[in-house]
PDB file of N, CA and C in Angstrom:
ATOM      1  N   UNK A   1      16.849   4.630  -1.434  1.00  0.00           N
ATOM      2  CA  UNK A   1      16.820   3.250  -0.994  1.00  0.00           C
ATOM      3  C   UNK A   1      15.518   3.006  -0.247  1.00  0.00           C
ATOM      4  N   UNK A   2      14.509   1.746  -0.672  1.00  0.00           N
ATOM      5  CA  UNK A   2      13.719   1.473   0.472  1.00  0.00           C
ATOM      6  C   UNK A   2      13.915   0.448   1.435  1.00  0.00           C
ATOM      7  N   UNK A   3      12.825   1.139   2.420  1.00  0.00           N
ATOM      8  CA  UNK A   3      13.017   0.241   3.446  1.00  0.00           C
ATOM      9  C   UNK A   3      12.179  -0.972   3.089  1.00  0.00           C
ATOM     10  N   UNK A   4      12.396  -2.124   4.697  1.00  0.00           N
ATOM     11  CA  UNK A   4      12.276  -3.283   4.091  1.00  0.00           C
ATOM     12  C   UNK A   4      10.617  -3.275   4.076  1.00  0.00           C
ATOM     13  N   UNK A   5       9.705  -4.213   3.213  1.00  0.00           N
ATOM     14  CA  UNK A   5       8.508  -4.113   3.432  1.00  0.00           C
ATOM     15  C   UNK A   5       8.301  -4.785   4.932  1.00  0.00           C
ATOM     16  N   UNK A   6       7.161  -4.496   5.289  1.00  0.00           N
ATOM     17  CA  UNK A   6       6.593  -4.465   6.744  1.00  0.00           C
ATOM     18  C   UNK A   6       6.047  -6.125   6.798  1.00  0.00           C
ATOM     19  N   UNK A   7       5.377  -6.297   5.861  1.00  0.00           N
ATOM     20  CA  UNK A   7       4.851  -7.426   5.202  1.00  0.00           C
ATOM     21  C   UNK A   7       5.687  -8.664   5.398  1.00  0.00           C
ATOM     22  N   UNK A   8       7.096  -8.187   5.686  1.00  0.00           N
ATOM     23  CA  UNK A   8       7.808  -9.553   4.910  1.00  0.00           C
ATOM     24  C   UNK A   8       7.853 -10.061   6.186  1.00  0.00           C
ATOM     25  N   UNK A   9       8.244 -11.722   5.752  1.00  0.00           N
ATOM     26  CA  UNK A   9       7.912 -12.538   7.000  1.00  0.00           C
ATOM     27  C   UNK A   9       9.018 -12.351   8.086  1.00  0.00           C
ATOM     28  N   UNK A  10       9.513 -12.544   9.387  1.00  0.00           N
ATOM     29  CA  UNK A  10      10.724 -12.211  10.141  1.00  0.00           C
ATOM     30  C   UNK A  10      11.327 -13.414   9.785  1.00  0.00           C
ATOM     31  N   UNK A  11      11.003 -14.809   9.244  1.00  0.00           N
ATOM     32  CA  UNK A  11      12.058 -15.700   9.140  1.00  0.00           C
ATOM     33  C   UNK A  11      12.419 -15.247   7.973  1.00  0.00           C
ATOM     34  N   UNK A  12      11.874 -14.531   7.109  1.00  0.00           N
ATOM     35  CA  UNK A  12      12.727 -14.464   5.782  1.00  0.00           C
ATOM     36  C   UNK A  12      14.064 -12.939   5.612  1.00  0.00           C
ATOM     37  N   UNK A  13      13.225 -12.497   6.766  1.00  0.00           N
ATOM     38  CA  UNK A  13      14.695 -11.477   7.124  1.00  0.00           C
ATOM     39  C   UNK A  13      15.403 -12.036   8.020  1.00  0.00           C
ATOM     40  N   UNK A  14      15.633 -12.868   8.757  1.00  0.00           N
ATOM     41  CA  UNK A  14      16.202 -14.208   9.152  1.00  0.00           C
ATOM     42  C   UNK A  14      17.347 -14.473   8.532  1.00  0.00           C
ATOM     43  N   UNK A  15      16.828 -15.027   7.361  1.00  0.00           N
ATOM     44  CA  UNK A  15      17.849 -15.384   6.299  1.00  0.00           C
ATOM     45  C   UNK A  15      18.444 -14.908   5.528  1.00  0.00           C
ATOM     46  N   UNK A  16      17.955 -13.605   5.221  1.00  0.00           N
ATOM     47  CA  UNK A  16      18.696 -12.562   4.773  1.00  0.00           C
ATOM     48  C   UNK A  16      20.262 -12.144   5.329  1.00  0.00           C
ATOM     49  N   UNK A  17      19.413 -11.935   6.981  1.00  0.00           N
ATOM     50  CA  UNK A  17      20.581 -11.510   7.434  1.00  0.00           C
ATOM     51  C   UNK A  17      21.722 -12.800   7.330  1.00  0.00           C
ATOM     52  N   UNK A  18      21.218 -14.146   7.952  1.00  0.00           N
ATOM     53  CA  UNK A  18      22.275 -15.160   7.372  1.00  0.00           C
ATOM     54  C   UNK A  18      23.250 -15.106   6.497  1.00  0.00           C
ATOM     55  N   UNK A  19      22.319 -15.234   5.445  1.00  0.00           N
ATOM     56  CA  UNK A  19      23.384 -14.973   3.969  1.00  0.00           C
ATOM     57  C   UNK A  19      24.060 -13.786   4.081  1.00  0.00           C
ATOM     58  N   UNK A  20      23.636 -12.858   4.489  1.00  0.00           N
ATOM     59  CA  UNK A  20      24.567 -11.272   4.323  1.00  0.00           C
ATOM     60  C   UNK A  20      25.971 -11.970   5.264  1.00  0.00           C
ATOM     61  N   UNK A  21      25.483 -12.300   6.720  1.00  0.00           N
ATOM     62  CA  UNK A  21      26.796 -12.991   7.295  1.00  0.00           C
ATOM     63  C   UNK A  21      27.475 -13.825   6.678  1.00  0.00           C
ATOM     64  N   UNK A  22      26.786 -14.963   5.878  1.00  0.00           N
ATOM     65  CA  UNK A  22      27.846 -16.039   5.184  1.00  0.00           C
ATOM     66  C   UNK A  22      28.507 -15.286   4.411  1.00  0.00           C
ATOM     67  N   UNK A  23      28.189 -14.174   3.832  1.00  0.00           N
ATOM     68  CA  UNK A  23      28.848 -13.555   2.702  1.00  0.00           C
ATOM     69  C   UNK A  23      29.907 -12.626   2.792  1.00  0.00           C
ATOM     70  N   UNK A  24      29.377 -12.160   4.535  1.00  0.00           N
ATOM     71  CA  UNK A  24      30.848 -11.274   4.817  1.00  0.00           C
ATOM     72  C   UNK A  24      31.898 -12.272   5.221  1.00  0.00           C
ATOM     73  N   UNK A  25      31.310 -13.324   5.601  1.00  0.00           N
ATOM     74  CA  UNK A  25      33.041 -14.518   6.233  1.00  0.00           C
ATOM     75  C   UNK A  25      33.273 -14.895   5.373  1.00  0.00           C
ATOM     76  N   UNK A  26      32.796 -15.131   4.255  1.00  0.00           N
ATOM     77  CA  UNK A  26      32.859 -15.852   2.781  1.00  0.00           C
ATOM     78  C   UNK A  26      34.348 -14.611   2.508  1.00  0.00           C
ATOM     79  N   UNK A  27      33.650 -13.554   2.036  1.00  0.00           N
ATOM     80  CA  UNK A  27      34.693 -12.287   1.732  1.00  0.00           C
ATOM     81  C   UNK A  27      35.746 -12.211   2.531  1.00  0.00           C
ATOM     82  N   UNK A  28      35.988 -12.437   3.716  1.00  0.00           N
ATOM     83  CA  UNK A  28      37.254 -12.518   4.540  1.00  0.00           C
ATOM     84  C   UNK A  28      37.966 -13.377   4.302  1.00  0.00           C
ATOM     85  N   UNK A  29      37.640 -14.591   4.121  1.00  0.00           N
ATOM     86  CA  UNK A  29      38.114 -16.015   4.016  1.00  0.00           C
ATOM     87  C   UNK A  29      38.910 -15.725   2.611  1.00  0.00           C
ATOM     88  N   UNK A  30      38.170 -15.217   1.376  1.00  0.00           N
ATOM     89  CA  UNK A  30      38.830 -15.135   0.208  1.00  0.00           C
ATOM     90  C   UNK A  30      39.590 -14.412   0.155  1.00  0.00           C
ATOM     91  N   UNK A  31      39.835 -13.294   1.023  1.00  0.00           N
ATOM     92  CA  UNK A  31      40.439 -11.927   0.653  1.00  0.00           C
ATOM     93  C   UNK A  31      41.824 -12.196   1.676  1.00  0.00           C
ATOM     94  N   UNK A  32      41.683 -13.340   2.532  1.00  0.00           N
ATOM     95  CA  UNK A  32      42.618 -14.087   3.480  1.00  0.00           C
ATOM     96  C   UNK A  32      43.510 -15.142   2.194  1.00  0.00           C
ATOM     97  N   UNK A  33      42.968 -16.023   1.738  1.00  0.00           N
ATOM     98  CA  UNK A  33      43.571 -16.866   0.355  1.00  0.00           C
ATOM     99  C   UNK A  33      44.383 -16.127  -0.166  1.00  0.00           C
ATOM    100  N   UNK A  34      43.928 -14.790  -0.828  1.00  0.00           N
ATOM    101  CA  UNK A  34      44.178 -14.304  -1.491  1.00  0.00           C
ATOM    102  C   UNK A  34      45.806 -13.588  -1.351  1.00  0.00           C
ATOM    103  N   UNK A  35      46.202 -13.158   0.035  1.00  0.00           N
ATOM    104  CA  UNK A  35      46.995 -12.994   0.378  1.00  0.00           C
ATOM    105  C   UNK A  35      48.117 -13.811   0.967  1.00  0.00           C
ATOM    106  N   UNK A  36      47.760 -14.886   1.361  1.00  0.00           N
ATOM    107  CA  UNK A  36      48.233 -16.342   1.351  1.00  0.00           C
ATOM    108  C   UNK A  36      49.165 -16.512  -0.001  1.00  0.00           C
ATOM    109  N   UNK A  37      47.757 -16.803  -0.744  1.00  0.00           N
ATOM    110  CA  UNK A  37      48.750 -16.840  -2.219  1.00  0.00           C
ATOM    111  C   UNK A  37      49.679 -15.907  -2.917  1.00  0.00           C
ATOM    112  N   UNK A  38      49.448 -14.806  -2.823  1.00  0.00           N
ATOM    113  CA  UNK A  38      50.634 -13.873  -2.782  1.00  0.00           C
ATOM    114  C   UNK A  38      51.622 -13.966  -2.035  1.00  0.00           C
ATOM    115  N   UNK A  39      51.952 -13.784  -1.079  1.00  0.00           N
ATOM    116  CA  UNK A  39      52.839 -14.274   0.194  1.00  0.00           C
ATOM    117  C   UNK A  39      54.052 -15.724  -0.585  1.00  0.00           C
ATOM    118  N   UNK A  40      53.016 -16.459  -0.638  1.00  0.00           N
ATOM    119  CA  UNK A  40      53.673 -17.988  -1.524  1.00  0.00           C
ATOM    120  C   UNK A  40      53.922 -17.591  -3.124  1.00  0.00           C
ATOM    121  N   UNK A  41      53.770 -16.895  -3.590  1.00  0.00           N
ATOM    122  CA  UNK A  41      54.735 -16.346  -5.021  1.00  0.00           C
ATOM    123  C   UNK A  41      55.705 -15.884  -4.830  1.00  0.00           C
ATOM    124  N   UNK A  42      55.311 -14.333  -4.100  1.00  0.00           N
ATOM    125  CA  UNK A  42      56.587 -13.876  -3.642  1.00  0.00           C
ATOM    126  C   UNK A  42      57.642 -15.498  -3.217  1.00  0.00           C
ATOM    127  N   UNK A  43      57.530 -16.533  -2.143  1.00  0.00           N
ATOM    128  CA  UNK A  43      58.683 -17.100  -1.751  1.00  0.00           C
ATOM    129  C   UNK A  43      58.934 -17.870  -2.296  1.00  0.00           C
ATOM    130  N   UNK A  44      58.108 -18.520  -3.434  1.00  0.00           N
ATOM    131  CA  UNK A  44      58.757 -19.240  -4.838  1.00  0.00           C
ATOM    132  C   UNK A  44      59.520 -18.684  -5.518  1.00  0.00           C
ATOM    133  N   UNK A  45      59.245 -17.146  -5.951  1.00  0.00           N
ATOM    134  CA  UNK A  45      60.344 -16.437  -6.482  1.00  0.00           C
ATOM    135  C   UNK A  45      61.268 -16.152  -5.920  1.00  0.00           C
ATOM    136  N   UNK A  46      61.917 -16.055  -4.298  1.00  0.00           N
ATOM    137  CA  UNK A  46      62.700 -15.846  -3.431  1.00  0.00           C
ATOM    138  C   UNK A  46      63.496 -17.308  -4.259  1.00  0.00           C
ATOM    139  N   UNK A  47      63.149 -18.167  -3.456  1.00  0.00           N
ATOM    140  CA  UNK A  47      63.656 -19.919  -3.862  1.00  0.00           C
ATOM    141  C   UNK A  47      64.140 -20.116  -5.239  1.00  0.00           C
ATOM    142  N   UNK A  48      63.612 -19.386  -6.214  1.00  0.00           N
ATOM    143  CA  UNK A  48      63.397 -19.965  -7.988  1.00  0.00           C
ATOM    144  C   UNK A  48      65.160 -18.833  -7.972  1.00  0.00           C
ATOM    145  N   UNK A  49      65.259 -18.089  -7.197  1.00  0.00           N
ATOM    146  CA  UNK A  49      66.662 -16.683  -7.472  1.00  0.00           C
ATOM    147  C   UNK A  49      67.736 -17.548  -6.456  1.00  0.00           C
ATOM    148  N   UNK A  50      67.438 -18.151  -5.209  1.00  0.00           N
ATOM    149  CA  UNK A  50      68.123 -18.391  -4.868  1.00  0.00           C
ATOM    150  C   UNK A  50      68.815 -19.964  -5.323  1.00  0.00           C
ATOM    151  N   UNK A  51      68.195 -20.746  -5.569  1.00  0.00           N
ATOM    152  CA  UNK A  51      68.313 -21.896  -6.768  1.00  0.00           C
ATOM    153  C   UNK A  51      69.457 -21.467  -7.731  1.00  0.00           C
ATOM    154  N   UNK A  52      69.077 -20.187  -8.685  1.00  0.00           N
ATOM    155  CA  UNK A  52      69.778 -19.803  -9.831  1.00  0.00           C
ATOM    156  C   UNK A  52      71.257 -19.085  -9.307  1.00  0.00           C
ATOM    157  N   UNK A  53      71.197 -19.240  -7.918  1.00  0.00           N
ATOM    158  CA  UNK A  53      72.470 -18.258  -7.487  1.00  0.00           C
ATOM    159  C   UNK A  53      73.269 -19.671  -6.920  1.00  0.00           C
ATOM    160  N   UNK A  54      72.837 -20.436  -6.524  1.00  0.00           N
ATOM    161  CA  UNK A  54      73.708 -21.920  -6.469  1.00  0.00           C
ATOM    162  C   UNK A  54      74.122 -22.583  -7.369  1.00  0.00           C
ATOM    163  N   UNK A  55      72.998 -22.634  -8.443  1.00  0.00           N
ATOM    164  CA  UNK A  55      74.180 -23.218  -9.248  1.00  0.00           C
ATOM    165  C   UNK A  55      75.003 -22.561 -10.163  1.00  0.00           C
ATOM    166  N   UNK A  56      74.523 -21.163 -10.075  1.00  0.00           N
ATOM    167  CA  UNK A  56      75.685 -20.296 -10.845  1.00  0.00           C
ATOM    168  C   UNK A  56      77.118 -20.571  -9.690  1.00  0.00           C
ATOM    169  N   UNK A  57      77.313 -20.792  -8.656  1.00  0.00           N
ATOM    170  CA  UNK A  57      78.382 -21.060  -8.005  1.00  0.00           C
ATOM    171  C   UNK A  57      78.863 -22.320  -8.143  1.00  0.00           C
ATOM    172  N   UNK A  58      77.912 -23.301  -8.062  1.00  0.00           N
ATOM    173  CA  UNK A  58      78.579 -24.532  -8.442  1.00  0.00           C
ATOM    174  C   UNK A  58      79.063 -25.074  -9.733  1.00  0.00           C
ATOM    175  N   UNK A  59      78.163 -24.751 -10.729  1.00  0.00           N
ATOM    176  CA  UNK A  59      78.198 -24.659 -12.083  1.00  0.00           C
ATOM    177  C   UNK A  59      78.437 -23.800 -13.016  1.00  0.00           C
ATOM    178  N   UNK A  60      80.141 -22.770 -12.681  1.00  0.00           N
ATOM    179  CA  UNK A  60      80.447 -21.504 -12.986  1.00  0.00           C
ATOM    180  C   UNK A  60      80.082 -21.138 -14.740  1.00  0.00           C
ATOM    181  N   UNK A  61      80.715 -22.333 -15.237  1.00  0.00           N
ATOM    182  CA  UNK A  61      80.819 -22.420 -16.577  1.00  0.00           C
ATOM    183  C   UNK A  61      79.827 -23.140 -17.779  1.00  0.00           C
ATOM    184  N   UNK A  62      78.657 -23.787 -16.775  1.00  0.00           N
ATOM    185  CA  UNK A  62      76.938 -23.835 -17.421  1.00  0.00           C
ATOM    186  C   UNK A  62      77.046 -22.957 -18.452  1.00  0.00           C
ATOM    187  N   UNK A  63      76.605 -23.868 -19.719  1.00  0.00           N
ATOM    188  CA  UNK A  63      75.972 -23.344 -20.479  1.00  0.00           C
ATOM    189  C   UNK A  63      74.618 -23.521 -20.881  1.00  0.00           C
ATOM    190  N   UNK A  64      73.620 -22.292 -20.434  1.00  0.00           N
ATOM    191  CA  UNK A  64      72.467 -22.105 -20.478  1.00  0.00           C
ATOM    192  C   UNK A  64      71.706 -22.298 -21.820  1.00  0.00           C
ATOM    193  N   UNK A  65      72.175 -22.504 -22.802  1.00  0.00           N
ATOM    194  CA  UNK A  65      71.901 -22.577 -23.870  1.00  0.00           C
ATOM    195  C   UNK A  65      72.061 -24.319 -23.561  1.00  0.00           C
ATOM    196  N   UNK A  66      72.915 -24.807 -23.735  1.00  0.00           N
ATOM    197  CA  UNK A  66      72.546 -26.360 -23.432  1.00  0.00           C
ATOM    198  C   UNK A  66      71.209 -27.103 -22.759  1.00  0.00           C
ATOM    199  N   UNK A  67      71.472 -26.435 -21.705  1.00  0.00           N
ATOM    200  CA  UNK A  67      70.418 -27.124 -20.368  1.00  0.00           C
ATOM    201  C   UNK A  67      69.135 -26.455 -20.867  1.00  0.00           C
ATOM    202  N   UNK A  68      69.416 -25.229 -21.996  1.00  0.00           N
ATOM    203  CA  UNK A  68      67.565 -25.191 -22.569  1.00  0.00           C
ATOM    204  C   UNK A  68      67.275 -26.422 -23.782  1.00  0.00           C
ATOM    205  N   UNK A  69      67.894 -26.739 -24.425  1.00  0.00           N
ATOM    206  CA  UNK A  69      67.980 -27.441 -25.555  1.00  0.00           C
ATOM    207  C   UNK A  69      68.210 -28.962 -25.681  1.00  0.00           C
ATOM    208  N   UNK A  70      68.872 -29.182 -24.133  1.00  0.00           N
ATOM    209  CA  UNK A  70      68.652 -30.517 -23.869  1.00  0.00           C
ATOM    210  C   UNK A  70      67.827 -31.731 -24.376  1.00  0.00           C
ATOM    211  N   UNK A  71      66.590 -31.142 -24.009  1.00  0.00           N
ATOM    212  CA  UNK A  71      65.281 -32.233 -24.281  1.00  0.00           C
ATOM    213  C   UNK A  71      64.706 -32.204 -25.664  1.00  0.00           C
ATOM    214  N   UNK A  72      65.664 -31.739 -26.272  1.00  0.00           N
ATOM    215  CA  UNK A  72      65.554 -31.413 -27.978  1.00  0.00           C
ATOM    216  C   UNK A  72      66.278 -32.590 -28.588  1.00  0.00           C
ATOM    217  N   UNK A  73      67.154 -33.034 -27.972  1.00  0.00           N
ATOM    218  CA  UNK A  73      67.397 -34.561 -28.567  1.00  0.00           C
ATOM    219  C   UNK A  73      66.587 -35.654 -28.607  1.00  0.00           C
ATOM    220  N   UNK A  74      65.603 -36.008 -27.519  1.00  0.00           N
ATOM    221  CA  UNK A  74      65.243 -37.034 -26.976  1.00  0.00           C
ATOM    222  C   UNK A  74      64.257 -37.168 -28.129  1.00  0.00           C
ATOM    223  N   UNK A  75      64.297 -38.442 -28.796  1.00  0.00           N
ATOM    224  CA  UNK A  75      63.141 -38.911 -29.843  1.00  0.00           C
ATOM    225  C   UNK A  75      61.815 -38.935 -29.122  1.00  0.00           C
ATOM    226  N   UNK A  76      60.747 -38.329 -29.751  1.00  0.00           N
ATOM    227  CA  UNK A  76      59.402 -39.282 -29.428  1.00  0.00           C
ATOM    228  C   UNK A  76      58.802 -40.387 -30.549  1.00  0.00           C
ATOM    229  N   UNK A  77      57.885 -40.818 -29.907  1.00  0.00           N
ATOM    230  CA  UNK A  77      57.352 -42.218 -30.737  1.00  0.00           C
ATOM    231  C   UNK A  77      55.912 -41.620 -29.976  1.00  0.00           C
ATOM    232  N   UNK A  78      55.438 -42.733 -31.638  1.00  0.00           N
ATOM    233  CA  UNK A  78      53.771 -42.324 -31.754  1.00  0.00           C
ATOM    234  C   UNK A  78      53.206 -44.127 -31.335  1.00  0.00           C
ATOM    235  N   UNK A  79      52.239 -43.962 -30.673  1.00  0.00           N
ATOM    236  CA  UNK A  79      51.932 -45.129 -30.448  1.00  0.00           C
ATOM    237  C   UNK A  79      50.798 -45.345 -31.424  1.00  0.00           C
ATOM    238  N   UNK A  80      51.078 -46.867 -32.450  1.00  0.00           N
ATOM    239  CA  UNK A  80      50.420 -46.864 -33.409  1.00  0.00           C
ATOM    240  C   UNK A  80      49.054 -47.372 -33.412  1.00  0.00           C
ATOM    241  N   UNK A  81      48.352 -47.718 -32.250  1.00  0.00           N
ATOM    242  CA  UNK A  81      47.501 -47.891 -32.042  1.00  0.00           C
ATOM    243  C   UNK A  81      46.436 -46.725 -31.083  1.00  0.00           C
ATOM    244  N   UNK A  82      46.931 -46.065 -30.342  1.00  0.00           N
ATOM    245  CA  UNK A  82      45.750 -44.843 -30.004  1.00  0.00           C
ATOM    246  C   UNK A  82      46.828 -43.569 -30.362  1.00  0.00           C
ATOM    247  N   UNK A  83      48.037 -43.365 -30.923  1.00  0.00           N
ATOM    248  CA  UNK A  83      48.235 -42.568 -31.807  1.00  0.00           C
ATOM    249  C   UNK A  83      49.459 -41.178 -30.173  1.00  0.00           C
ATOM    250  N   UNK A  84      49.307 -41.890 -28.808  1.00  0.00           N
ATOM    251  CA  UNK A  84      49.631 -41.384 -27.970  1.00  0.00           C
ATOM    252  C   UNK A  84      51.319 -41.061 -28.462  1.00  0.00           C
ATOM    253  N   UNK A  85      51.960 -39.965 -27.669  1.00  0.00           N
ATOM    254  CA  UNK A  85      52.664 -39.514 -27.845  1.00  0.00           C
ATOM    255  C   UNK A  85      53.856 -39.793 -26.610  1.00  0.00           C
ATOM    256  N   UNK A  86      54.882 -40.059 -26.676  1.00  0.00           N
ATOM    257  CA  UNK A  86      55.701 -40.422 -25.503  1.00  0.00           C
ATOM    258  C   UNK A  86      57.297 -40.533 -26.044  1.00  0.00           C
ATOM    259  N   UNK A  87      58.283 -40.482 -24.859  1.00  0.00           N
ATOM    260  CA  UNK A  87      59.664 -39.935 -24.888  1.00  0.00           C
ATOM    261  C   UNK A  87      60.315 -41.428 -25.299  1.00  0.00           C
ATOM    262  N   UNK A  88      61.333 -41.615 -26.228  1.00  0.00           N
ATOM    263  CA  UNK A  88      62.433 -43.170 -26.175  1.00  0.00           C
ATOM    264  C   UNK A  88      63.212 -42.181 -24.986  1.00  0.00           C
ATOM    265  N   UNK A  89      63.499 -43.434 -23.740  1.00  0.00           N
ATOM    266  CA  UNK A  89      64.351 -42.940 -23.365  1.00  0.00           C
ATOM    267  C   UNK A  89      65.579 -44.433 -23.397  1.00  0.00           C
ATOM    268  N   UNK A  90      66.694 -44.124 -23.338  1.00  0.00           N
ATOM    269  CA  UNK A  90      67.550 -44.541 -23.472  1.00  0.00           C
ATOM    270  C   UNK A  90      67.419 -46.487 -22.670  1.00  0.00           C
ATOM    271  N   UNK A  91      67.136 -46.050 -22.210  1.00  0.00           N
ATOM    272  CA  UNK A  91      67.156 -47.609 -21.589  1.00  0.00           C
ATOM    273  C   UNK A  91      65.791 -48.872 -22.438  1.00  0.00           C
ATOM    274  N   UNK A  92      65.074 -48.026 -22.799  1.00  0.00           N
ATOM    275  CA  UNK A  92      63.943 -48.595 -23.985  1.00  0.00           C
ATOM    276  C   UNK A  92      64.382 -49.068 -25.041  1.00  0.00           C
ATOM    277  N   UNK A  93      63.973 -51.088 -25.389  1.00  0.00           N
ATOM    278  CA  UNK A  93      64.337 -51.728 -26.023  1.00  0.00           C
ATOM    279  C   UNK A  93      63.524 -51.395 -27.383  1.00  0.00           C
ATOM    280  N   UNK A  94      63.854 -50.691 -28.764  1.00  0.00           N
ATOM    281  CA  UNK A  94      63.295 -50.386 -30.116  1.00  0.00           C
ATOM    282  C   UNK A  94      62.371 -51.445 -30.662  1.00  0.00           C
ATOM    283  N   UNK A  95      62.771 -52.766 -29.894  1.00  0.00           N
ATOM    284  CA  UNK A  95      62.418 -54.036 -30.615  1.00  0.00           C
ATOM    285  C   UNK A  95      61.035 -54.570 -29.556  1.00  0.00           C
ATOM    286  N   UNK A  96      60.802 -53.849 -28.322  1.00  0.00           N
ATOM    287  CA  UNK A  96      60.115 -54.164 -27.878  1.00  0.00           C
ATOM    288  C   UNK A  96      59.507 -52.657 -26.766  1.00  0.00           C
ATOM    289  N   UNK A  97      58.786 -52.189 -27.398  1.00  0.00           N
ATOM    290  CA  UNK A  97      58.422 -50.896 -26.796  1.00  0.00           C
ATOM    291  C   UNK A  97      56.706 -51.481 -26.651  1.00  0.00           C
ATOM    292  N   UNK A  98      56.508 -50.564 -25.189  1.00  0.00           N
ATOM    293  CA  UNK A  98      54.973 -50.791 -24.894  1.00  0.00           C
ATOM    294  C   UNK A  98      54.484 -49.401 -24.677  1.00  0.00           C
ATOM    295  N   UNK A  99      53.516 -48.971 -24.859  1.00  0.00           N
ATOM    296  CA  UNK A  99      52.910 -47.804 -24.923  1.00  0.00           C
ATOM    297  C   UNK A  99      52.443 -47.310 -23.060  1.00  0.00           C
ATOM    298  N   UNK A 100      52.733 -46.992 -22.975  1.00  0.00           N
ATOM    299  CA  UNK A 100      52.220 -46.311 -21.421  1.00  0.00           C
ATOM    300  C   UNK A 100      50.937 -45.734 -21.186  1.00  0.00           C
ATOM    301  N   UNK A 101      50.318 -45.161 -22.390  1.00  0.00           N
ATOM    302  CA  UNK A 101      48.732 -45.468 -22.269  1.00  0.00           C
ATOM    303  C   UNK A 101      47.792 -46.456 -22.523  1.00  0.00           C
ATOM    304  N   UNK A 102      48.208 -47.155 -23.566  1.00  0.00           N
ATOM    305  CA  UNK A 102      47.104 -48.081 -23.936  1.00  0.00           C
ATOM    306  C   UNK A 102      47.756 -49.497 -23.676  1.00  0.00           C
ATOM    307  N   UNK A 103      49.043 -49.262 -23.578  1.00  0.00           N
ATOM    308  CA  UNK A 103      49.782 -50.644 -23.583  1.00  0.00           C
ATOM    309  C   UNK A 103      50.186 -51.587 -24.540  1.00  0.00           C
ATOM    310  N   UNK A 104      50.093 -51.342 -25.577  1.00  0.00           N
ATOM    311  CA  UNK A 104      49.965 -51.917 -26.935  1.00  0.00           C
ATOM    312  C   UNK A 104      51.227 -52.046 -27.112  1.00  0.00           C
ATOM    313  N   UNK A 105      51.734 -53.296 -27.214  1.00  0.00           N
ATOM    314  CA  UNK A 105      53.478 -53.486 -27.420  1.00  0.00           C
ATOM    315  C   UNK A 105      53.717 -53.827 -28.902  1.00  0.00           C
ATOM    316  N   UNK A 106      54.934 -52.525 -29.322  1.00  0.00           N
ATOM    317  CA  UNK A 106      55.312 -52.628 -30.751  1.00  0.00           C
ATOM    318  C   UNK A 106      56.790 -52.109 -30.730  1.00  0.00           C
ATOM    319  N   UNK A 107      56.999 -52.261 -32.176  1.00  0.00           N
ATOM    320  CA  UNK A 107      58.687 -52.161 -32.084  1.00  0.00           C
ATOM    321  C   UNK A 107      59.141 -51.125 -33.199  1.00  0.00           C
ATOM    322  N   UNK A 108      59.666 -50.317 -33.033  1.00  0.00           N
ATOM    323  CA  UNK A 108      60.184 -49.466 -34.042  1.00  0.00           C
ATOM    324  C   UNK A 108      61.061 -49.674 -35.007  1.00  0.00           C
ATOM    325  N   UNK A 109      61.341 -49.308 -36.275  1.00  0.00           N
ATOM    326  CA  UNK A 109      61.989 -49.346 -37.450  1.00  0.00           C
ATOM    327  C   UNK A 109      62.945 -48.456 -37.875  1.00  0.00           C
ATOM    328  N   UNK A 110      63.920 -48.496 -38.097  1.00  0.00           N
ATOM    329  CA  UNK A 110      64.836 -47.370 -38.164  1.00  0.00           C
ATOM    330  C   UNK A 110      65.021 -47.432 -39.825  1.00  0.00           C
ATOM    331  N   UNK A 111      65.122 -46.128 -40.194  1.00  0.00           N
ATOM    332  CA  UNK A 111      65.369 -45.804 -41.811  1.00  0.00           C
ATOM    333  C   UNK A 111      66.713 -45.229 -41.882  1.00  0.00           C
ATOM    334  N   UNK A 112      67.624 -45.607 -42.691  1.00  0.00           N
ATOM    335  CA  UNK A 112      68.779 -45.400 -43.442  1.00  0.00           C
ATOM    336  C   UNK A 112      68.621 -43.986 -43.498  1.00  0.00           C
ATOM    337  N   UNK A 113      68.894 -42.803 -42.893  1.00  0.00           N
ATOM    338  CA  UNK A 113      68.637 -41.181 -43.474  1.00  0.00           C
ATOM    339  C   UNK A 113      70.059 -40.911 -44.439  1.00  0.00           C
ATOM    340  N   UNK A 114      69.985 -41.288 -45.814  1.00  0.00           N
ATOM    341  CA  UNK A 114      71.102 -41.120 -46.858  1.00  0.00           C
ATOM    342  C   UNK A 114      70.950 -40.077 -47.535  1.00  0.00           C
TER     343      UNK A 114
END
């Protein structure tokens, strides 16, 4: 390893040393996050088990297969003007639907499936 040149200016080892400091609090600070955020997984996953243990008590006889498959009924519609994608939900008039992105109000057609 060499040493530093003799030459170099003292404000620019100045700043050296600066940055070496910003860089060690920099490294603490992240390596602090870092464990933060671990800490907060772990207790989402605490919460996400204890969640699943309530309503297995309240809801003895849930069927999990339902409540995955649920949102497998719900029609979508294409909006025929920017082509956007979005849910009918039940309270939405067929005859008068507006698009939630572009706003473009149109009405859907239902086909005979024989």
């Amino acid at each position: 390893m060499s040493s530093v040149d003799k030459k170099v200016d003292n404000n620019e080892c100045k700043s050296i040393e600066v940055l070496t400091e910003a860089l060690k609090e920099a490294s603490k600070c992240i390596y602090e996050l870092k464990a933060r955020v671990e800490y907060l997984e772990n207790y989402i996953k605490t919460i996400d088990y204890n969640i699943q243990e309530i309503e297995s008590a309240v809801f003895p006889n849930a069927n999990d297969e339902y409540d995955d498959n649920f949102c497998d009924d719900i029609p979508v519609v294409n909006c025929p003007k920017c082509g956007a994608k979005f849910e009918l939900v039940s309270t939405d008039d067929p005859d008068n639907l507006e698009c939630p992105l572009c706003g473009t109000q149109f009405k859907i057609e239902f086909s005979d499936s024989e």
